[in-house]
N, C-alpha and C. Protein backbone atom coordinates (compact mmCIF):
# COMPACT_ATOMS: atom_id res chain seq x y z
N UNK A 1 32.20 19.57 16.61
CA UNK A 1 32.32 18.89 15.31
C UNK A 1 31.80 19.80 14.21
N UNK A 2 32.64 19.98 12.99
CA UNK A 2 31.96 21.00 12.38
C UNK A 2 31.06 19.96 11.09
N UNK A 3 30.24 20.95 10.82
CA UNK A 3 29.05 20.20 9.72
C UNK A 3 29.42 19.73 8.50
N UNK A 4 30.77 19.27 8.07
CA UNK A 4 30.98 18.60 6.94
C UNK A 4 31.31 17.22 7.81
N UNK A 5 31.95 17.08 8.83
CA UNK A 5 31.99 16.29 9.65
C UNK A 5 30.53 15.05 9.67
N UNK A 6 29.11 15.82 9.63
CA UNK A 6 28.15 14.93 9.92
C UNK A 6 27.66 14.26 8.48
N UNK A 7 27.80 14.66 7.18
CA UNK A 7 27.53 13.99 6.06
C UNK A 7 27.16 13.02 6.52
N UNK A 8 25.95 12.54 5.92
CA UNK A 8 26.21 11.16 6.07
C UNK A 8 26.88 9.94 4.93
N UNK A 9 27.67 10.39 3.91
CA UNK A 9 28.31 10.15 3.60
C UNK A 9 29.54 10.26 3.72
N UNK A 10 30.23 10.91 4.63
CA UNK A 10 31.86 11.38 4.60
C UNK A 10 32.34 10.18 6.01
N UNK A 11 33.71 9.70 5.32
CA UNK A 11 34.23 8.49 6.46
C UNK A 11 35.55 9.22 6.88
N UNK A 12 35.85 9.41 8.06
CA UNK A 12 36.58 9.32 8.96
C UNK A 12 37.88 8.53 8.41
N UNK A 13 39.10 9.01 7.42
CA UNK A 13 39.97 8.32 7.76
C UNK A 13 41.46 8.53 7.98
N UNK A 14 41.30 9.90 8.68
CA UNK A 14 42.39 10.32 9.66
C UNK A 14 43.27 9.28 10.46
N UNK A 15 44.76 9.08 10.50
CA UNK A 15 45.11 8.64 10.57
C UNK A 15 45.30 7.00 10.08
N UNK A 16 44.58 6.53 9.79
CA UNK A 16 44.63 5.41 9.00
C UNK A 16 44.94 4.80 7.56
N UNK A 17 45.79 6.02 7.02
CA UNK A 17 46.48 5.56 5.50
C UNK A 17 48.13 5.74 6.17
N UNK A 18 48.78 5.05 5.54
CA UNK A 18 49.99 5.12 5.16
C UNK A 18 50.89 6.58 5.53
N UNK A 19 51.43 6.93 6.62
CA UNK A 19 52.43 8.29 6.64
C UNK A 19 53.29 7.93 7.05
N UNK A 20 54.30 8.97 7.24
CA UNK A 20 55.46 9.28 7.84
C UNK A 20 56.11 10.23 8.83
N UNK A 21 55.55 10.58 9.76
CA UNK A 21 55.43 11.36 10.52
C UNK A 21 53.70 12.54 10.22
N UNK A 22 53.97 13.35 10.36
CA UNK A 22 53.03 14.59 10.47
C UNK A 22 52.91 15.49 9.96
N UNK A 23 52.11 16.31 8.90
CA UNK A 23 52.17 17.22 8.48
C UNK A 23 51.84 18.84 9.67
N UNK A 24 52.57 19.66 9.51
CA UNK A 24 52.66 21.02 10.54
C UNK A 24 51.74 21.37 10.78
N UNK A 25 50.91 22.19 11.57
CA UNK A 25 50.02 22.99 12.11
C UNK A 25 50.01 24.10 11.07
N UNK A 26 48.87 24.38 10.68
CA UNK A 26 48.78 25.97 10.26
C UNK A 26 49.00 27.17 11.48
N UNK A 27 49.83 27.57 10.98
CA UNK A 27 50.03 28.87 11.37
C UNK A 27 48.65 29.54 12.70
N UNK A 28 47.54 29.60 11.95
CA UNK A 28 46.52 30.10 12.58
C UNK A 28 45.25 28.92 12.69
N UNK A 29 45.93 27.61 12.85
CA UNK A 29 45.06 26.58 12.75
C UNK A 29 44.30 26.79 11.12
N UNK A 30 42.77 26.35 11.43
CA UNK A 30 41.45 26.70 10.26
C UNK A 30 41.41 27.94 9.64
N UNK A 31 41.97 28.98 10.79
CA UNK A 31 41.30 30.10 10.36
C UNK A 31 42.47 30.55 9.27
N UNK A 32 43.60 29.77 9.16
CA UNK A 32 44.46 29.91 7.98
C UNK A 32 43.89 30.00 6.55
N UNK A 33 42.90 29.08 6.56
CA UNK A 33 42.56 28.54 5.27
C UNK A 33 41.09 29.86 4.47
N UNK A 34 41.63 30.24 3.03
CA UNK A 34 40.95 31.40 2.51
C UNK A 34 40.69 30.58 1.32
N UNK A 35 40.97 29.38 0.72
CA UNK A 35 40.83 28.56 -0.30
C UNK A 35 40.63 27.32 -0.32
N UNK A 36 39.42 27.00 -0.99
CA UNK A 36 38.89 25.76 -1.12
C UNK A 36 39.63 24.95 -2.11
N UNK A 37 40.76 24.47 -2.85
CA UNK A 37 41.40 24.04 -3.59
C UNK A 37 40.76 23.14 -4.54
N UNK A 38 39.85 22.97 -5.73
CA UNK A 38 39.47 21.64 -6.12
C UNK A 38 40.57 21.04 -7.08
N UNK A 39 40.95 19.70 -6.97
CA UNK A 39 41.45 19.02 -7.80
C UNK A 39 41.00 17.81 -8.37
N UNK A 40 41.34 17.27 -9.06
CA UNK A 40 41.17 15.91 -9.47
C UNK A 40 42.53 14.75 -9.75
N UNK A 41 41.71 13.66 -9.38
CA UNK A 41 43.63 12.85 -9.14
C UNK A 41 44.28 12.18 -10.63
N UNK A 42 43.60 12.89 -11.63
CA UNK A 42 44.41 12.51 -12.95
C UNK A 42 44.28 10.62 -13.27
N UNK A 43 43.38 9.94 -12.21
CA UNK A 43 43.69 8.73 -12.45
C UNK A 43 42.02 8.28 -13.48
N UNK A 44 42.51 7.26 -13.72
CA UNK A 44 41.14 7.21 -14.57
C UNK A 44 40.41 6.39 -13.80
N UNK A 45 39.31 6.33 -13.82
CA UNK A 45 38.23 5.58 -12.56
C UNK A 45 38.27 4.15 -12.54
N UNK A 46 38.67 3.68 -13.79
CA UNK A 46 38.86 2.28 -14.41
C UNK A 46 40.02 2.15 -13.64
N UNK A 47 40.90 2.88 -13.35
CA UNK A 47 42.42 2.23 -13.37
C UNK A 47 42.16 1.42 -11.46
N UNK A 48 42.70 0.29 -11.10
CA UNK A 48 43.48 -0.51 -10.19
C UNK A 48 43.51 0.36 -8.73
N UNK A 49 44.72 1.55 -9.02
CA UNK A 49 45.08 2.42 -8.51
C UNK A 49 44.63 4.16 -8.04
N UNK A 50 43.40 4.19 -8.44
CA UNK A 50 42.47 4.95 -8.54
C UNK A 50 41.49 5.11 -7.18
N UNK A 51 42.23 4.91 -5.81
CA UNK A 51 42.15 5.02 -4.48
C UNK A 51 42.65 5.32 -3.68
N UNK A 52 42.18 6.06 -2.63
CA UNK A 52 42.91 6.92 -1.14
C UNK A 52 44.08 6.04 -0.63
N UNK A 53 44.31 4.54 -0.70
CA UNK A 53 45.17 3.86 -0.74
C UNK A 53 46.45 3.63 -1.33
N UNK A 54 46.11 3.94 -2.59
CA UNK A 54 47.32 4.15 -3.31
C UNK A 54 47.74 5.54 -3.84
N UNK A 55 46.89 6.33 -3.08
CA UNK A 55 47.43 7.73 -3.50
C UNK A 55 47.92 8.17 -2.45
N UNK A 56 48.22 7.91 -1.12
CA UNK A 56 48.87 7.48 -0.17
C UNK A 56 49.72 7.28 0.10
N UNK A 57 50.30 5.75 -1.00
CA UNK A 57 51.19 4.95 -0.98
C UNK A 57 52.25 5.90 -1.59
N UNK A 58 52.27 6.62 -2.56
CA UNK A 58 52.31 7.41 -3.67
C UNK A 58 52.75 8.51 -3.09
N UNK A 59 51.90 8.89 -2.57
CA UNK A 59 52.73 10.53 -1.60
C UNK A 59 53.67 10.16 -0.63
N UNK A 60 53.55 9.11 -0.12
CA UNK A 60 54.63 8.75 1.05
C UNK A 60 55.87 8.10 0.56
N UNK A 61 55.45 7.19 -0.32
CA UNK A 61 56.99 6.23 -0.46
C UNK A 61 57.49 6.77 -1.45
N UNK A 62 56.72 7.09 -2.74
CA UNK A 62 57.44 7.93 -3.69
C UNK A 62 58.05 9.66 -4.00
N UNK A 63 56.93 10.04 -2.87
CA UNK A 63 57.47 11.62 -3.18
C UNK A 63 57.83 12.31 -1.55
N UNK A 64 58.03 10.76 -0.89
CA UNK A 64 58.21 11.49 1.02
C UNK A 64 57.92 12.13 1.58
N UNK A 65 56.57 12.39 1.56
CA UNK A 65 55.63 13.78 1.73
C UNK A 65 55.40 12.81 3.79
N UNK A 66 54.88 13.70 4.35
CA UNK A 66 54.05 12.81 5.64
C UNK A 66 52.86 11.83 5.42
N UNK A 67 52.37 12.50 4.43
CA UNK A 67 51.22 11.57 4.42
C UNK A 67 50.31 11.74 2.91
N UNK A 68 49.12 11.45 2.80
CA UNK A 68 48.06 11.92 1.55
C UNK A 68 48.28 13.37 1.21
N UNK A 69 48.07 14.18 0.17
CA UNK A 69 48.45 15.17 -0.02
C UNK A 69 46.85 15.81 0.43
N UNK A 70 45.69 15.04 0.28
CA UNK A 70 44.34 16.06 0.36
C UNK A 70 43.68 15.71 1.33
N UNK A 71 42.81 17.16 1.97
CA UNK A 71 42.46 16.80 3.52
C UNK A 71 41.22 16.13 2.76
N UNK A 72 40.57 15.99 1.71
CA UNK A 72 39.06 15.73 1.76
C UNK A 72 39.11 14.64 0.23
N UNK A 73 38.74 13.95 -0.15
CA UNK A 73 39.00 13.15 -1.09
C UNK A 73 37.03 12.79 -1.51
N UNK A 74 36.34 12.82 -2.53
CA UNK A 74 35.48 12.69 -3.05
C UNK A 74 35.96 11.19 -4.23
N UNK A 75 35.16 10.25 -3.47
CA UNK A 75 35.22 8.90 -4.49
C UNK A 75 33.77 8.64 -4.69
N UNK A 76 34.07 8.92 -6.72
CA UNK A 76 32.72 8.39 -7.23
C UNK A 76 32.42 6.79 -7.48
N UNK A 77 33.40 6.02 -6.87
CA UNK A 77 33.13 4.36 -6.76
C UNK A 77 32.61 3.63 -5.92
N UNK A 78 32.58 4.67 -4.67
CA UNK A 78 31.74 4.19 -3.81
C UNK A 78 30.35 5.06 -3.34
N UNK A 79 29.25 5.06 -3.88
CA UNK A 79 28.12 5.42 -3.51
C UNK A 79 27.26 5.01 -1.99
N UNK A 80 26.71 5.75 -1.45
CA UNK A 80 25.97 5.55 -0.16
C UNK A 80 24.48 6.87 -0.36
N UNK A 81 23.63 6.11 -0.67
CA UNK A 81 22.47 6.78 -0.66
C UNK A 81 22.25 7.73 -1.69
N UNK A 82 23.17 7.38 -2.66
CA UNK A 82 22.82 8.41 -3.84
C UNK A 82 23.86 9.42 -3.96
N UNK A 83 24.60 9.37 -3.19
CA UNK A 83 26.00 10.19 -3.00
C UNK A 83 27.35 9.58 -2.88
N UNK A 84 28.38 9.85 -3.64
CA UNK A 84 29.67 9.28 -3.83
C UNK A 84 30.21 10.09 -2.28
N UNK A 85 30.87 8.58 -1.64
CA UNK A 85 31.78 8.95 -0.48
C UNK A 85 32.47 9.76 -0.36
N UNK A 86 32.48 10.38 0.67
CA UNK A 86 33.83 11.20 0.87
C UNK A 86 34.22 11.30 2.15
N UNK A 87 35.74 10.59 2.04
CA UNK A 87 37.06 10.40 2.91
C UNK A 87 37.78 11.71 3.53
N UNK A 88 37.63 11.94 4.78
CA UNK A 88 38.04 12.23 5.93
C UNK A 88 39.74 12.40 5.81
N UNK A 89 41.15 12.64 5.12
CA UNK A 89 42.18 12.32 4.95
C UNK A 89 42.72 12.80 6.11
N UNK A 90 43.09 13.89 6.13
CA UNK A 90 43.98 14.97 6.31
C UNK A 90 43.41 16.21 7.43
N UNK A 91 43.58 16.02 8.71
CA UNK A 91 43.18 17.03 9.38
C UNK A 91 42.95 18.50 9.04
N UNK A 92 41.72 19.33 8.51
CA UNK A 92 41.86 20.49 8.38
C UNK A 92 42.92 21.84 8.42
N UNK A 93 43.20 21.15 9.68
CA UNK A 93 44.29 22.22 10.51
C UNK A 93 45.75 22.25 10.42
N UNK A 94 45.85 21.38 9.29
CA UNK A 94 47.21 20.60 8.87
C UNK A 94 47.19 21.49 7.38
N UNK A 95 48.51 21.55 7.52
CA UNK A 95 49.17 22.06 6.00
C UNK A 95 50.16 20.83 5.36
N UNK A 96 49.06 20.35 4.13
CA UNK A 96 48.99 19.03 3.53
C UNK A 96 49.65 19.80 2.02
N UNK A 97 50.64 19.09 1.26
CA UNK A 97 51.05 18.84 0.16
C UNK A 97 50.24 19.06 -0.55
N UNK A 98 49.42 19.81 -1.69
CA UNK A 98 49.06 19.78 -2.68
C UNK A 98 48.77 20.82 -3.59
N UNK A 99 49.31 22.03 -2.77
CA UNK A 99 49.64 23.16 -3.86
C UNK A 99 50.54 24.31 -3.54
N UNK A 100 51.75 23.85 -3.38
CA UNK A 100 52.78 24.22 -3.28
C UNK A 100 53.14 25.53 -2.24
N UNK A 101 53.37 26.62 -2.64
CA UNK A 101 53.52 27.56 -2.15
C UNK A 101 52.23 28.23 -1.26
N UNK A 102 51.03 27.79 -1.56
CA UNK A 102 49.54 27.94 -1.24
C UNK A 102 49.16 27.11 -0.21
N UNK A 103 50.22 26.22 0.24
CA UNK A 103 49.39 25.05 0.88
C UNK A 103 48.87 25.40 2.11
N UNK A 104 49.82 26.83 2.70
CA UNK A 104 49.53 27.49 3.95
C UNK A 104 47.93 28.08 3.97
N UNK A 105 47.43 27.85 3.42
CA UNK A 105 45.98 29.13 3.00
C UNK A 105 44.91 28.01 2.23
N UNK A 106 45.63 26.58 1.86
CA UNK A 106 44.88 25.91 0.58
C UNK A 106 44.23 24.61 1.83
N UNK A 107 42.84 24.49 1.21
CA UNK A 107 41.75 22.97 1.67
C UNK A 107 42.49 22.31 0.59
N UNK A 108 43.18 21.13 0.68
CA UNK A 108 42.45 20.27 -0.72
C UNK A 108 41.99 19.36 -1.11
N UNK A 109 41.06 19.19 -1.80
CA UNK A 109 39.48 19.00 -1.78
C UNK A 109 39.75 17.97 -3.66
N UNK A 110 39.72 16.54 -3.03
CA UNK A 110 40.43 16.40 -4.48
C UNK A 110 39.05 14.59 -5.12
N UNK A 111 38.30 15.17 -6.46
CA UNK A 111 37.45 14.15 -6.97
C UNK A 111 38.70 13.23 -7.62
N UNK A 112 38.33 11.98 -7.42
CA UNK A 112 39.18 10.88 -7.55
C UNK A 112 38.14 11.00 -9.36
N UNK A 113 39.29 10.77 -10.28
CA UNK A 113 38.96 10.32 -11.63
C UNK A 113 39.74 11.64 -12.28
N UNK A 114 40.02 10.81 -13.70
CA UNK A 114 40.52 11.91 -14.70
C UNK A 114 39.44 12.28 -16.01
N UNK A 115 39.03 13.86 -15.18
CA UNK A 115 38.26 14.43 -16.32
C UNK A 115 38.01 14.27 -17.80
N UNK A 116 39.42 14.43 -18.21
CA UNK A 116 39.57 14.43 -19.74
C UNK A 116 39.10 13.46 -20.04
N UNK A 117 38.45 12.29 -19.59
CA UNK A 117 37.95 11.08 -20.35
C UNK A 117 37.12 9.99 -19.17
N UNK A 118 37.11 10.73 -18.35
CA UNK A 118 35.76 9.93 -17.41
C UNK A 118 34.77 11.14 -17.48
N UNK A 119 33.50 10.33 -17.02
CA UNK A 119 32.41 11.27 -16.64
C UNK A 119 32.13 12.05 -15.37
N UNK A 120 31.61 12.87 -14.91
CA UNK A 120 31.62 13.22 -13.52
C UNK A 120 29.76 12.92 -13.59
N UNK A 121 29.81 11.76 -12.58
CA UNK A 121 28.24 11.00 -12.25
C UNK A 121 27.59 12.22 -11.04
N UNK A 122 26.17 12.00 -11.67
CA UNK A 122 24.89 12.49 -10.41
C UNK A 122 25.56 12.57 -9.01
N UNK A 123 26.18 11.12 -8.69
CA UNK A 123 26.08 10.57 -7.22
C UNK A 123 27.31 12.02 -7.08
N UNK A 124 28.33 12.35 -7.80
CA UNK A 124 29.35 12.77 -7.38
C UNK A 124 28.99 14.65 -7.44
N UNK A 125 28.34 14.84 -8.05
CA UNK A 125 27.77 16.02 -8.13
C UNK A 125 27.20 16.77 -6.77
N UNK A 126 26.24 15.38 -6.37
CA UNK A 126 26.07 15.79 -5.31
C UNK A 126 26.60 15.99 -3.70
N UNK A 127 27.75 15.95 -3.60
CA UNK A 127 28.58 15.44 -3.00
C UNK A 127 29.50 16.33 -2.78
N UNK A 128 29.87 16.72 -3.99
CA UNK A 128 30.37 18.22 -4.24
C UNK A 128 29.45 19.30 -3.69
N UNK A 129 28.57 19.20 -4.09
CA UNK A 129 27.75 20.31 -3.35
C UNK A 129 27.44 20.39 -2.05
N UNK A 130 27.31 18.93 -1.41
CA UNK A 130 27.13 18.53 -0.09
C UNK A 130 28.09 19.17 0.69
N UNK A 131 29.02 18.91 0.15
CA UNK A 131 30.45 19.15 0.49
C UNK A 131 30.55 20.36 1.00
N UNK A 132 30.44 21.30 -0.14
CA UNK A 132 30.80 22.61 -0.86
C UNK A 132 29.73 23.78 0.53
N UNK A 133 28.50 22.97 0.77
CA UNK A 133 27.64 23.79 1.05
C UNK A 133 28.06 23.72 2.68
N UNK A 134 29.16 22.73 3.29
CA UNK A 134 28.97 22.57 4.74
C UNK A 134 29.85 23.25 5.27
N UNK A 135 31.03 23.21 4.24
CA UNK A 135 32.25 24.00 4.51
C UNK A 135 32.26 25.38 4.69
N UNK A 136 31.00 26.03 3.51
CA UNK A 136 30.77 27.50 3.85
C UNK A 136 30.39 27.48 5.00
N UNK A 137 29.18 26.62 5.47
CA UNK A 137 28.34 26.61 7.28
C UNK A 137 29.24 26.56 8.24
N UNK A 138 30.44 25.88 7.87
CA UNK A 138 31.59 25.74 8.44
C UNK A 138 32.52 26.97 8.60
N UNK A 139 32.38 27.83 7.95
CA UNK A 139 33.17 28.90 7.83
C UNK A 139 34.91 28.92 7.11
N UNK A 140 35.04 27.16 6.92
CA UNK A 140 36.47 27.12 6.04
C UNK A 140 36.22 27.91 4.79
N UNK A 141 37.18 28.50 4.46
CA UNK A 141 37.36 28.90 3.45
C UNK A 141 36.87 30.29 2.35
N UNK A 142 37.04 30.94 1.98
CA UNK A 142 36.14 32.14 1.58
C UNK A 142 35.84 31.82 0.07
N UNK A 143 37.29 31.49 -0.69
CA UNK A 143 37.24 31.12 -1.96
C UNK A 143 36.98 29.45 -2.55
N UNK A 144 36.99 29.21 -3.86
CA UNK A 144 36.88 28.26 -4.36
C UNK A 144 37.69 28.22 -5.83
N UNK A 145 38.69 27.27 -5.68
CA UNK A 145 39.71 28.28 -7.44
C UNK A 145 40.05 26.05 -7.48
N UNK A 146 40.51 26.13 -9.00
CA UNK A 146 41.06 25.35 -8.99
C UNK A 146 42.63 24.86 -9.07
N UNK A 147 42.94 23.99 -8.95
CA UNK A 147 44.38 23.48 -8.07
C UNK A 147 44.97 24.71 -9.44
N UNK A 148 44.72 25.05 -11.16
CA UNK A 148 45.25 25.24 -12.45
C UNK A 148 45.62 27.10 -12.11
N UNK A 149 44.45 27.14 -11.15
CA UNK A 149 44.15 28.67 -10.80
C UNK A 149 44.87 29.31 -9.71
N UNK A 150 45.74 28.43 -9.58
CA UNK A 150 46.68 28.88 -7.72
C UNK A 150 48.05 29.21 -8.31
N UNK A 151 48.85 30.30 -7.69
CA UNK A 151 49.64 30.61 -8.45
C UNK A 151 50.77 29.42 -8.83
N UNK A 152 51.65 29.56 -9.97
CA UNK A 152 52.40 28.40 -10.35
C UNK A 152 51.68 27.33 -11.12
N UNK A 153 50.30 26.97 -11.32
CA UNK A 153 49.89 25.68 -12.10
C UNK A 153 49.08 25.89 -13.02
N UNK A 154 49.50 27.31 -13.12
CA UNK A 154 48.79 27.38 -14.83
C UNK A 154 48.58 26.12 -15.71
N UNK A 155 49.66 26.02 -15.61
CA UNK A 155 49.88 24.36 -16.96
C UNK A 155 49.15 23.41 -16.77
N UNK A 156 48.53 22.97 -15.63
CA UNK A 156 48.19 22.36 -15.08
C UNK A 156 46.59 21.46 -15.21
N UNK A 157 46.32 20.65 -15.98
CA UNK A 157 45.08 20.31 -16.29
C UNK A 157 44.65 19.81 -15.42
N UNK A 158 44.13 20.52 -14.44
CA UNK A 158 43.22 20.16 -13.18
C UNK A 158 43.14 21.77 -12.66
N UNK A 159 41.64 21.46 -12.62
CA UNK A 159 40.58 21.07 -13.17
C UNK A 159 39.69 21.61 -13.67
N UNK A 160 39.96 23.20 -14.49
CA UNK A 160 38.96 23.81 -14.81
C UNK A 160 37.98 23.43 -16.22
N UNK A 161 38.35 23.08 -17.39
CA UNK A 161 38.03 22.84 -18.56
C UNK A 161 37.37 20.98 -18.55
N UNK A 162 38.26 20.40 -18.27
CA UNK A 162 37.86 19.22 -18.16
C UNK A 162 36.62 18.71 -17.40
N UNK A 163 36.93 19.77 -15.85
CA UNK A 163 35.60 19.18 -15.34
C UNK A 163 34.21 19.97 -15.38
N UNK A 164 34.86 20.93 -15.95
CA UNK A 164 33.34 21.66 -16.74
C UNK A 164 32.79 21.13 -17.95
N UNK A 165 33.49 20.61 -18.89
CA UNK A 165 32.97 19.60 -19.99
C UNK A 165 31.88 18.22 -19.59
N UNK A 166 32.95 17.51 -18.35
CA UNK A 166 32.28 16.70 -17.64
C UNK A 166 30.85 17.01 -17.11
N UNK A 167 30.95 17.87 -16.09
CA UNK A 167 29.68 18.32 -15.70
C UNK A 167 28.29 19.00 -16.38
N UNK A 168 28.99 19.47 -17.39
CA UNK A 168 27.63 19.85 -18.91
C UNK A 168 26.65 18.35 -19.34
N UNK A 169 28.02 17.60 -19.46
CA UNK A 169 27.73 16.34 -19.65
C UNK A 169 26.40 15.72 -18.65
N UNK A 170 26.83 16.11 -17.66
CA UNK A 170 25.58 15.46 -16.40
C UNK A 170 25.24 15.93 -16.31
N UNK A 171 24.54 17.17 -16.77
CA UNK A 171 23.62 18.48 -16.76
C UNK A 171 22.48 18.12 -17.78
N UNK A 172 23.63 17.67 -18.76
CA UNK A 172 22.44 17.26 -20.00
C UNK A 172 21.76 15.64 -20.14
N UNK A 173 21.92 15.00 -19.12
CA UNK A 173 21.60 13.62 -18.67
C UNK A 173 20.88 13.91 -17.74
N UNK A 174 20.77 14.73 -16.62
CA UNK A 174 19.61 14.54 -15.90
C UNK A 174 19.00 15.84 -16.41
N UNK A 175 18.92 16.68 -17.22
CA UNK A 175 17.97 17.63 -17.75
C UNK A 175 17.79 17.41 -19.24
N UNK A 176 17.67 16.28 -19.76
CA UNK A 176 17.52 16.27 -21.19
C UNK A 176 16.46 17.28 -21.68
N UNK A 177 17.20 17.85 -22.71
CA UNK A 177 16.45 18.69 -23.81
C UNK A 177 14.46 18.28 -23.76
N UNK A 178 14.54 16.70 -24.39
CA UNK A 178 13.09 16.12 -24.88
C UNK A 178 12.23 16.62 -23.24
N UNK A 179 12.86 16.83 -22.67
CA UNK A 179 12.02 15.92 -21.47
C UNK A 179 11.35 17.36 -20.40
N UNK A 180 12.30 18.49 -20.99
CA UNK A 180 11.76 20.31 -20.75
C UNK A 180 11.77 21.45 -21.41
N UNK A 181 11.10 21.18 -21.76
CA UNK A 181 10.21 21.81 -23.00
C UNK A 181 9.95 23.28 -22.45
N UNK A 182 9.67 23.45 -21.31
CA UNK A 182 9.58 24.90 -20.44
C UNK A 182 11.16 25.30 -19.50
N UNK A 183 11.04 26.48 -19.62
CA UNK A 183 12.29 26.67 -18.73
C UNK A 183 12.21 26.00 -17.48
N UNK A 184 12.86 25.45 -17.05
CA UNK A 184 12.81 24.66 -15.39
C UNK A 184 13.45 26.04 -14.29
N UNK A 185 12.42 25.89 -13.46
CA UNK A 185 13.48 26.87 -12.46
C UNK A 185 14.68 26.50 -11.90
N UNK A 186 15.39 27.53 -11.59
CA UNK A 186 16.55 26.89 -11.29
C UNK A 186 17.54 26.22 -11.90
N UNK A 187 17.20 26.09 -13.24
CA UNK A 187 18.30 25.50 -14.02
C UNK A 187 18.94 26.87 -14.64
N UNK A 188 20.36 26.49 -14.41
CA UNK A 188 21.31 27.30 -14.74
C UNK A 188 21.78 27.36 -16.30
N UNK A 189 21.57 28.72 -17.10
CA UNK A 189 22.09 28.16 -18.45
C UNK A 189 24.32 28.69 -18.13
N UNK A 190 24.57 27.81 -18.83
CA UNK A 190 26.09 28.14 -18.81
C UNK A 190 26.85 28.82 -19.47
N UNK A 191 27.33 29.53 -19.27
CA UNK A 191 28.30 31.14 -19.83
C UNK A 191 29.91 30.57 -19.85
N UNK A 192 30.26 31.00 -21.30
CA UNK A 192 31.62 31.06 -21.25
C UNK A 192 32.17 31.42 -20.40
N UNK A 193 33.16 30.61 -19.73
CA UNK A 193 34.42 31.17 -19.00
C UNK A 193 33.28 30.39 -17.67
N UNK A 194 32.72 29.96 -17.29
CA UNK A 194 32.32 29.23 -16.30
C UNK A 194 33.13 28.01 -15.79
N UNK A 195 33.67 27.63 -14.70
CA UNK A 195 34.04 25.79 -14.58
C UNK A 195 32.60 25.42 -13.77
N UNK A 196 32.96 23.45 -13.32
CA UNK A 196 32.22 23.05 -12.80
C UNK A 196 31.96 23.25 -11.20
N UNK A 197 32.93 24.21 -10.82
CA UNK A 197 32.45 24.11 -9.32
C UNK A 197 31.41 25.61 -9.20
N UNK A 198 31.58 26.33 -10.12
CA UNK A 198 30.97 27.68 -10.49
C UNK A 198 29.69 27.68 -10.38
N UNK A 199 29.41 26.81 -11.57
CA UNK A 199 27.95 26.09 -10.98
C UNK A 199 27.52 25.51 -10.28
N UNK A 200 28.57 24.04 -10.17
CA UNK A 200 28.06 22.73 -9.02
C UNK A 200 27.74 23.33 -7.77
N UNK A 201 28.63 24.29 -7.25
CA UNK A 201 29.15 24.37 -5.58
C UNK A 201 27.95 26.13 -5.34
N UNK A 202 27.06 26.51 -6.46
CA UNK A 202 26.30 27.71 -6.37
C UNK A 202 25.29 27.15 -4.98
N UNK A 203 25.06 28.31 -4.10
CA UNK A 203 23.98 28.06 -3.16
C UNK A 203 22.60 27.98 -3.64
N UNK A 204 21.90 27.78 -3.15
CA UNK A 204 20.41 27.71 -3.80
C UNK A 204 19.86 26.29 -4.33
């Protein structure tokens, strides 16, 4: 079992959404994968439809895919111990729908909410990192780019700008100005041209 596997927040839910047959084997199984993919699902956290359920429903009946497009799904609506869940989709070893020409080489690794106008919360921060830090122990993946950064989705607002705005945002809520007055160790100051996994997903 590899160590993103034991979270104690991450649920198991392989096989149990909505498909249509099977998505293929990688080529070289795991050891295919050189990219951590982050996305975000454009939905707003408020919205109905803003779940592994209907994003599901969504890849299968509307766009006939096999199944969910992302092996790993991060939901900030459901908290467990201070950390937003994260759903089990999509077998690793499977080459899943969600970035096209890349998908052979691509994790994807997708926070439920739309940046441009939700917040990215504590619980989900950490989660990301939880995440971020098991997968290296794990040995998936070498890189970390976002879905905007893979070739073809330039255009693509997901997720570099948005969820780096977001995450400043929760940077400056749990490190308010009033409240450190001395440099804190370990706090990161932020440099142009940075996103949020740059920082979020840093070791240490």
């Amino acid at each position: 079992m590899y160590a993103f596997q034991k979270l104690p927040q991450l649920v198991d839910k392989r096989g149990e959404l909505v498909h249509k047959g099977e998505y293929a084997k990688r080529k070289n199984g795991v050891n295919s994968i050189t990219t951590r993919v982050w996305h975000h699902s454009l939905t707003k956290l408020s919205a109905g439809g803003s779940k592994i359920e209907s994003f599901a429903d969504f890849h299968v009946r509307t766009n006939g895919w096999p199944g969910i497009a992302y092996h790993l799904i991060i939901d900030p609506k459901h908290v467990v111990d201070g950390k937003a869940t994260i759903y089990y989709c999509v077998d690793i070893s499977k080459k899943s729908y969600h970035v096209g020409n890349s998908n052979s080489i691509g994790l994807g690794i997708c926070v439920i909410g739309d940046y441009r106008v939700d917040k990215l919360s504590e619980a989900t921060i950490r989660s990301i990192i939880d995440l971020h830090k098991a997968l290296i122990a794990d040995g998936i993946g070498k890189y970390d780019k976002a879905h905007s950064e893979m070739p073809g989705y330039s255009w693509k607002a997901c997720c570099v700008f948005d969820y780096n705005k977001a995450f400043k945002d929760v940077l400056s809520d749990m490190f308010p100005e009033a409240k450190q007055p001395d440099p804190v160790p370990g706090l990161y100051t932020i440099q142009e041209g940075d996103t949020f996994w740059s920082i979020a997903l840093k070791d240490g």
